[in-house]
Protein backbone atom coordinates (compact mmCIF):
# COMPACT_ATOMS: atom_id res chain seq x y z
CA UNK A 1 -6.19 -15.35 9.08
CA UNK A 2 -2.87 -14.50 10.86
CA UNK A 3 -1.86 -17.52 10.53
CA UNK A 4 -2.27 -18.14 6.63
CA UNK A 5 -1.24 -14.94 5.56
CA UNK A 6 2.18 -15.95 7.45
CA UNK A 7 2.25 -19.30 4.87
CA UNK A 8 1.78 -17.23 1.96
CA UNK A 9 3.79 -14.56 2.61
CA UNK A 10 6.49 -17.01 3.09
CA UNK A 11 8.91 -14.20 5.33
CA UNK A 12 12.86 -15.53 4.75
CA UNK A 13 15.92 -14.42 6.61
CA UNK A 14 17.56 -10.61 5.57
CA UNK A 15 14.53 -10.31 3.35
CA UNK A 16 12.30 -6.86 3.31
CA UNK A 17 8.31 -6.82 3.54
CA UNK A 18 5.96 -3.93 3.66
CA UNK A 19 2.90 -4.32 5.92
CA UNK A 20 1.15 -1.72 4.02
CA UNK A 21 -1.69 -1.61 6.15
CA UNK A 22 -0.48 -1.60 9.39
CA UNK A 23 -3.35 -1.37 11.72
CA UNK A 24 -2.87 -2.66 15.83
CA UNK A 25 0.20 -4.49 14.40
CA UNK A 26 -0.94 -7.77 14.94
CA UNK A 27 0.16 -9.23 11.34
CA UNK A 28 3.48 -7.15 11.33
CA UNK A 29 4.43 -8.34 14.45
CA UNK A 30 4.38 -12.16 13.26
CA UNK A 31 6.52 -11.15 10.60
CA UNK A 32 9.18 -9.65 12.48
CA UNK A 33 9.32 -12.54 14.67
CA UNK A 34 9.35 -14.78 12.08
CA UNK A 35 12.90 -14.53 11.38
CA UNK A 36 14.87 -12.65 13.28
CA UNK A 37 16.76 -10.72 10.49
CA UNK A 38 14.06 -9.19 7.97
CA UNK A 39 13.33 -6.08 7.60
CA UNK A 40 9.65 -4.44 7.79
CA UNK A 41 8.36 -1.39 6.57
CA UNK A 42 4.80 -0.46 8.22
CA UNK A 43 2.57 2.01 6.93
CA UNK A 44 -1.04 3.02 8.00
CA UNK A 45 -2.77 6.67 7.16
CA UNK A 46 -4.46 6.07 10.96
CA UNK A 47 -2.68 7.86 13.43
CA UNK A 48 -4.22 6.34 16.13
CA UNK A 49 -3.35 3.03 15.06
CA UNK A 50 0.16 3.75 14.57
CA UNK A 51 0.72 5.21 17.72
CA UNK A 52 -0.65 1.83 19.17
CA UNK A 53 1.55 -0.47 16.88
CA UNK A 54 4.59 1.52 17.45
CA UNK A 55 4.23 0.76 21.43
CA UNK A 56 3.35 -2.95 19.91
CA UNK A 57 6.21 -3.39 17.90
CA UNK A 58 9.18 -1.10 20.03
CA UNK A 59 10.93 -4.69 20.87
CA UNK A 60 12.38 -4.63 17.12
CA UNK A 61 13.61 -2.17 17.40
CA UNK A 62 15.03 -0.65 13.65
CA UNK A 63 14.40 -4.02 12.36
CA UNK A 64 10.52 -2.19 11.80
CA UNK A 65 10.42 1.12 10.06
CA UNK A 66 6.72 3.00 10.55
CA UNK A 67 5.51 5.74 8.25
CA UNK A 68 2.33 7.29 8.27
CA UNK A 69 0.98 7.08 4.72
CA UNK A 70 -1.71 5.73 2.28
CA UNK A 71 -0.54 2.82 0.34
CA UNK A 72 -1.13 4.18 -2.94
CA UNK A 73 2.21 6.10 -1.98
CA UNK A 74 4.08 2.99 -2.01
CA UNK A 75 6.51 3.70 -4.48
CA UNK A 76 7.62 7.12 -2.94
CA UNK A 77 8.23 5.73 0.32
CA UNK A 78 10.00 2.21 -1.21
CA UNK A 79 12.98 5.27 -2.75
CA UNK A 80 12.89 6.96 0.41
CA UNK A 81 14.22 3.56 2.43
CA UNK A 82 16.27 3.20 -0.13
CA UNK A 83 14.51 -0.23 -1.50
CA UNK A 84 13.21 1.42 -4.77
CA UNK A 85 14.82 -1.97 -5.89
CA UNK A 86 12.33 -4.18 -4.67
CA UNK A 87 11.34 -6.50 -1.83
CA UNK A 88 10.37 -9.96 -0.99
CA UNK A 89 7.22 -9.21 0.57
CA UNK A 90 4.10 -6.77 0.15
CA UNK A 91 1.13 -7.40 2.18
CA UNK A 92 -2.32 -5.71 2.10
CA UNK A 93 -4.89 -6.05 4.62
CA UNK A 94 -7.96 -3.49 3.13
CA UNK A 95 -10.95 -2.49 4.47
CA UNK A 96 -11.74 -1.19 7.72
CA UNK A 97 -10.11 -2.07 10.85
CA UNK A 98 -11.55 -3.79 14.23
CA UNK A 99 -9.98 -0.67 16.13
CA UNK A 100 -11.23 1.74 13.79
CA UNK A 101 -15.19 -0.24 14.24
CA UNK A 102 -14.99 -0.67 17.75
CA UNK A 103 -14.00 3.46 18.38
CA UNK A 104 -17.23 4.63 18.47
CA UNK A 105 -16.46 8.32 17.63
CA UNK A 106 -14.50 7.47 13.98
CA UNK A 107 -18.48 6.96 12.70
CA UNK A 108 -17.56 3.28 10.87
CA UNK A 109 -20.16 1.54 12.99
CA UNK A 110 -23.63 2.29 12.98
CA UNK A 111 -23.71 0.03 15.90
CA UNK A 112 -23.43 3.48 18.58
CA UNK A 113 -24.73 7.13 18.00
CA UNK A 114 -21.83 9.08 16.89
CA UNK A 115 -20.39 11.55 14.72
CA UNK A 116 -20.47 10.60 11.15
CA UNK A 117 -16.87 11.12 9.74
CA UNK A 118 -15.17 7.73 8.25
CA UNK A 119 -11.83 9.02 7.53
CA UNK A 120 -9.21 6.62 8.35
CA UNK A 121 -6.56 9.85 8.59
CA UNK A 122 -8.34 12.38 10.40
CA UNK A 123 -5.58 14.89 9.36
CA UNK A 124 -6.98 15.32 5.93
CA UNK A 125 -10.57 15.88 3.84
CA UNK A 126 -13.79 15.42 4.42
CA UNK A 127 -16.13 13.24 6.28
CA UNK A 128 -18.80 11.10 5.84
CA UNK A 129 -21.15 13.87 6.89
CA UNK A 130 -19.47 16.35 4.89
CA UNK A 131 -19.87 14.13 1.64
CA UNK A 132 -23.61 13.37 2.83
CA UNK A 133 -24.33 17.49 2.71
CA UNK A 134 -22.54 18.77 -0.62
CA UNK A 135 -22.80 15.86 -2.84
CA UNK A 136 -26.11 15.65 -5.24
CA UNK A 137 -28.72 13.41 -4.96
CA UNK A 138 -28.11 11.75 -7.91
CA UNK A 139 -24.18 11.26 -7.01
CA UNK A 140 -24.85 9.85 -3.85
CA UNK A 141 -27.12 7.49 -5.26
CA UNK A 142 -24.06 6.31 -7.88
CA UNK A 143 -21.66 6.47 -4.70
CA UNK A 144 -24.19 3.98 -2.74
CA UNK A 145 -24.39 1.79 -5.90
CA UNK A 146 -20.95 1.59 -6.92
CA UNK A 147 -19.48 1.23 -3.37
CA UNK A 148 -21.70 -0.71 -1.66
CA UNK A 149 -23.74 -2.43 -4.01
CA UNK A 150 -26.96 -1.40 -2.72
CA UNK A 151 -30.31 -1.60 -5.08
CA UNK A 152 -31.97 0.73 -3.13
CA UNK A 153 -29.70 3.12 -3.90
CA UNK A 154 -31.95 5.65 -5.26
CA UNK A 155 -34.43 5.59 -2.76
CA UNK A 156 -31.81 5.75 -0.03
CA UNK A 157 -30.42 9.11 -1.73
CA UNK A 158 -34.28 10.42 -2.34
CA UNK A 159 -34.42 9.95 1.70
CA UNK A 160 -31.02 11.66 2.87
CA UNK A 161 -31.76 14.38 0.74
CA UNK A 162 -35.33 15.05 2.02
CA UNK A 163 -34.00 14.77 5.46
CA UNK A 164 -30.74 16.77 4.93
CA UNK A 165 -33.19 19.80 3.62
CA UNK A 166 -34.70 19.92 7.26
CA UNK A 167 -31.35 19.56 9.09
CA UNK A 168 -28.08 18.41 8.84
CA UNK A 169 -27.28 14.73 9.02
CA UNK A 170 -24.07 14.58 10.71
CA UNK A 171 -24.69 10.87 12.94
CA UNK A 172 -24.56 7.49 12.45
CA UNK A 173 -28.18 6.58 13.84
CA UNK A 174 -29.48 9.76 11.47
CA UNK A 175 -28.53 7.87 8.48
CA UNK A 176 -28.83 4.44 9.32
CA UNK A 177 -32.66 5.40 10.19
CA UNK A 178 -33.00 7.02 6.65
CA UNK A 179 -32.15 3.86 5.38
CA UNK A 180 -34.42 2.05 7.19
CA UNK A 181 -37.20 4.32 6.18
CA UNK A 182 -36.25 4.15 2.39
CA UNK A 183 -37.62 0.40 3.01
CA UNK A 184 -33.92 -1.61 2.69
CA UNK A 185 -34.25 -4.71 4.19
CA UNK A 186 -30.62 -6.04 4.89
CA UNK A 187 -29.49 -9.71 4.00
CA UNK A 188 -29.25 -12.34 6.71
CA UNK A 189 -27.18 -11.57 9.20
CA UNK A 190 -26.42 -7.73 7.70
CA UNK A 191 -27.98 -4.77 9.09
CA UNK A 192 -29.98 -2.98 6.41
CA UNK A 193 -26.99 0.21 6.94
CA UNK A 194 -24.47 -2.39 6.01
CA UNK A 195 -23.80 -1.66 2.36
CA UNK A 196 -24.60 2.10 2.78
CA UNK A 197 -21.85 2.58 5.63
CA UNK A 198 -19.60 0.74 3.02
CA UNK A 199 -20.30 2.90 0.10
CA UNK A 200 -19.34 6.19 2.31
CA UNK A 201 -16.34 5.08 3.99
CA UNK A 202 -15.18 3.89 0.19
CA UNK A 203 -15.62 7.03 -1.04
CA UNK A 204 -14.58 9.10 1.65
CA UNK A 205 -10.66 7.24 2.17
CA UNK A 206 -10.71 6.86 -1.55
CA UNK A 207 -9.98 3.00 -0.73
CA UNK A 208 -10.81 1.49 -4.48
CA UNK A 209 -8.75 3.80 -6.40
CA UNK A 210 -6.01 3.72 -3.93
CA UNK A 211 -5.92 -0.71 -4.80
CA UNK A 212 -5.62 0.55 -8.16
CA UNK A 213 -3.20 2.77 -8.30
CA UNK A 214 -0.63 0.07 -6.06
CA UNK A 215 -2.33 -2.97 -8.34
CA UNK A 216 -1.62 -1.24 -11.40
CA UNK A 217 2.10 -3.01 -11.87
CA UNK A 218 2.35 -3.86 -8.53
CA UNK A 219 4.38 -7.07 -9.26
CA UNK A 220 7.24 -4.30 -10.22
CA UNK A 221 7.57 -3.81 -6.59
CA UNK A 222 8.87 -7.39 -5.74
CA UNK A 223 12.43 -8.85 -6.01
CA UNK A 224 12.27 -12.13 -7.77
CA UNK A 225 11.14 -14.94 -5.28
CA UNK A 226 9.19 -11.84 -3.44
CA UNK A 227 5.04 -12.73 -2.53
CA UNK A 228 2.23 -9.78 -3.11
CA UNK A 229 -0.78 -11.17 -0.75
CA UNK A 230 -3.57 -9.66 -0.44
CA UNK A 231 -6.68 -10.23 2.62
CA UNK A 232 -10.40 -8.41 0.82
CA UNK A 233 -13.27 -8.37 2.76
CA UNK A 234 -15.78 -7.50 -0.26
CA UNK A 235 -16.41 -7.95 -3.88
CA UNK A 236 -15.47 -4.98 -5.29
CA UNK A 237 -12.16 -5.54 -3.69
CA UNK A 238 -11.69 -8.88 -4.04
CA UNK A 239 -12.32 -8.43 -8.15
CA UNK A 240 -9.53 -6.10 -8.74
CA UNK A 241 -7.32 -7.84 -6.66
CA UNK A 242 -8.40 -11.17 -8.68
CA UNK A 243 -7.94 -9.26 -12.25
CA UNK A 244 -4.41 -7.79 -11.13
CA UNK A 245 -3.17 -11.03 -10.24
CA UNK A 246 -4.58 -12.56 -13.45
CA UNK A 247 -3.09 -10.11 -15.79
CA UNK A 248 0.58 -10.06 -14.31
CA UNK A 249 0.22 -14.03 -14.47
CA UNK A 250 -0.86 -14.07 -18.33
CA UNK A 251 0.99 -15.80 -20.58
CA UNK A 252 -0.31 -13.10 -23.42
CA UNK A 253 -1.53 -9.84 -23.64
CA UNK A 254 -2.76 -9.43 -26.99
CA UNK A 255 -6.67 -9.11 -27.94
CA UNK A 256 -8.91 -11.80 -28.32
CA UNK A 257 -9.29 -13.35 -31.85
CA UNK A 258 -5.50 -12.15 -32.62
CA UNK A 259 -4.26 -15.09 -34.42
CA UNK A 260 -0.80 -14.76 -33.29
CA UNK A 261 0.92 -13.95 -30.36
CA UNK A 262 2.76 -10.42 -30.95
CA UNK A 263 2.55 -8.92 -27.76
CA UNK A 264 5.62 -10.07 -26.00
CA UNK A 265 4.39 -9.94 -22.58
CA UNK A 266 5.77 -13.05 -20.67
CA UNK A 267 4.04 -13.92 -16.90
CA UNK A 268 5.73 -12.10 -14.06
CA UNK A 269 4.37 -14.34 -11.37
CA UNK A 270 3.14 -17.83 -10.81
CA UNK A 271 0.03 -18.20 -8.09
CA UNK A 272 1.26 -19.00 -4.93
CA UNK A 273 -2.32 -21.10 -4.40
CA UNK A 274 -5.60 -21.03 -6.90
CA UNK A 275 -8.12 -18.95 -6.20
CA UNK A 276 -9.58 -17.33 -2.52
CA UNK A 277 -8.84 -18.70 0.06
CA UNK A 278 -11.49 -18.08 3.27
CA UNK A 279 -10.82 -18.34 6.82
CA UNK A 280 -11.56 -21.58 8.68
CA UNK A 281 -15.10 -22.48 10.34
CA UNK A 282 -13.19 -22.33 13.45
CA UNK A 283 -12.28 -18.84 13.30
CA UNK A 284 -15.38 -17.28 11.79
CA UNK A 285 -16.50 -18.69 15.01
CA UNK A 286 -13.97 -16.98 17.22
CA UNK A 287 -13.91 -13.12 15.01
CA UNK A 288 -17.12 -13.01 13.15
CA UNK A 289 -15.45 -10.33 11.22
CA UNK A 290 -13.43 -12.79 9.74
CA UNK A 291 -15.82 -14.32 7.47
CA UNK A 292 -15.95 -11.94 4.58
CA UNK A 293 -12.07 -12.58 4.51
CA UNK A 294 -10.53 -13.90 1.47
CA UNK A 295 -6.90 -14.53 0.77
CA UNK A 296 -4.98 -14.21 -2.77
CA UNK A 297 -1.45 -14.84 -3.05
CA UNK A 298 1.24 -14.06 -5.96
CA UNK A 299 5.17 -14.60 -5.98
CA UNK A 300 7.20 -12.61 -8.93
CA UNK A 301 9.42 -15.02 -10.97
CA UNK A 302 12.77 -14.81 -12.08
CA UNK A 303 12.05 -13.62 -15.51
């Protein structure tokens, strides 16, 4: 959704944006040539991927600023460019990227035998496999719910740990047969693995309470005018995204039934568009990936 997330972000001359999830580049690099004065801080936690983008992106120059980072550390690296005062643009592509699924040996896919490790920064904590072997049965079971939605959750975590008491389950195909053989039968179009491979890598990178932390009072990090957008690929995203966005934009903050208003919270952004927007028919058709997409939009008001 290149091309929408361009709209919304809405880049303007001498402004600065954050591409806070940098991945190949591809969305940071239509920034930057958007107008040819902005500014762009790009951060990913993948090595790999930044190594790529910075080759990618070298024609800007120090127009583009790369750091390799999660984005829950925002804040810290906004002081140390010295825009702790805010910028004009923050966008946040989550999930997974199609470099990280299509490199066999990082373990997202279940698609090829590999090793099972998930991390998008390989420099730090444990895998997939490493969370599979030392958590109990009963919190992988929440981990499977809570991440990737999965009913079967139980059954799934009854299975890995019957099978991890025999031998170590350190591969994609190892698990995505044990979740065959606890009976899941996936959705149309969705491997039965699907929501289990989600669950793990969420858990593993941390991913839902890194949204959170940024989300928290993320409007604060936006100059007046500036755009927060946000592309989710799931639910779980998607919903605290959609909450965030609805509590900076509330016109009061004070508990239901309150007769009146005493809370003196005023809205700190206006919706750039209602609602999610999806991609287009025509480009599910050309990235299947793309059509779990949806795209929010804020911009922070004067006030």
């Amino acid at each position: 959704m290149a091309d929408e997330v361009i709209e919304a972000l809405a880049p303007r001359a001498q402004g600065r944006y954050v591409d806070a999830t940098l991945g190949d580049g591809g969305h940071a690099e239509r920034i930057l040539a958007s107008a040819p004065t902005l500014e762009l801080l790009a951060i990913d936690r993948d090595e790999q991927a930044l190594s790529r983008a910075r080759a990618r992106l070298a024609a800007f120059g120090n127009r583009v600023r790369l750091e390799h980072s999660a984005f829950g550390d925002l804040r810290t690296l906004l002081e140390q460019a010295a825009w702790a005062d805010g910028v004009d643009g923050v966008l946040l592509d989550l999930g997974v990227s199609s470099l990280q699924l299509d490199a066999a040996e990082r373990g997202f896919s279940f698609r090829q035998p590999a090793p099972l490790d998930m991390r998008m920064d390989r420099s730090r904590g444990p895998t997939a496999a490493d969370l599979l072997a030392e958590s109990s049965e009963t919190e992988l079971a929440d981990i499977i719910y809570r991440y990737g939605e999965e009913h079967a959750a139980r059954r799934i975590a009854r299975q890995i740990a019957r099978a991890r008491g025999e031998r170590p389950i350190t591969t994609t195909n190892q698990l995505r047969d044990l979740v065959i053989r606890a009976g899941v039968r996936g959705r149309p179009g969705h491997d039965p693995a699907t929501r289990t491979f989600q669950a793990l890598r969420i858990a593993v990178n941390g991913e839902l309470d890194e949204l959170e932390s940024v989300l928290g009072d993320g409007w604060q990090l936006l100059r007046p005018g500036g755009r927060f957008v946000v592309l989710s690929y799931h639910s779980l995203e998607d919903r605290l995204v959609k909450h965030a966005f609805r509590d900076w934009a509330a016109r009061c903050r004070c508990p239901p039934g309150r007769p009146i208003c005493d809370c003196g919270w005023t809205p700190k952004v206006r919706f750039v568009f209602r609602g999610r927007r999806a991609a287009s028919d025509a480009e599910v058709a050309a990235n299947p990936r793309a059509r779990s997409a949806g795209l929010r939009a804020v911009e922070r008001l004067a006030s």
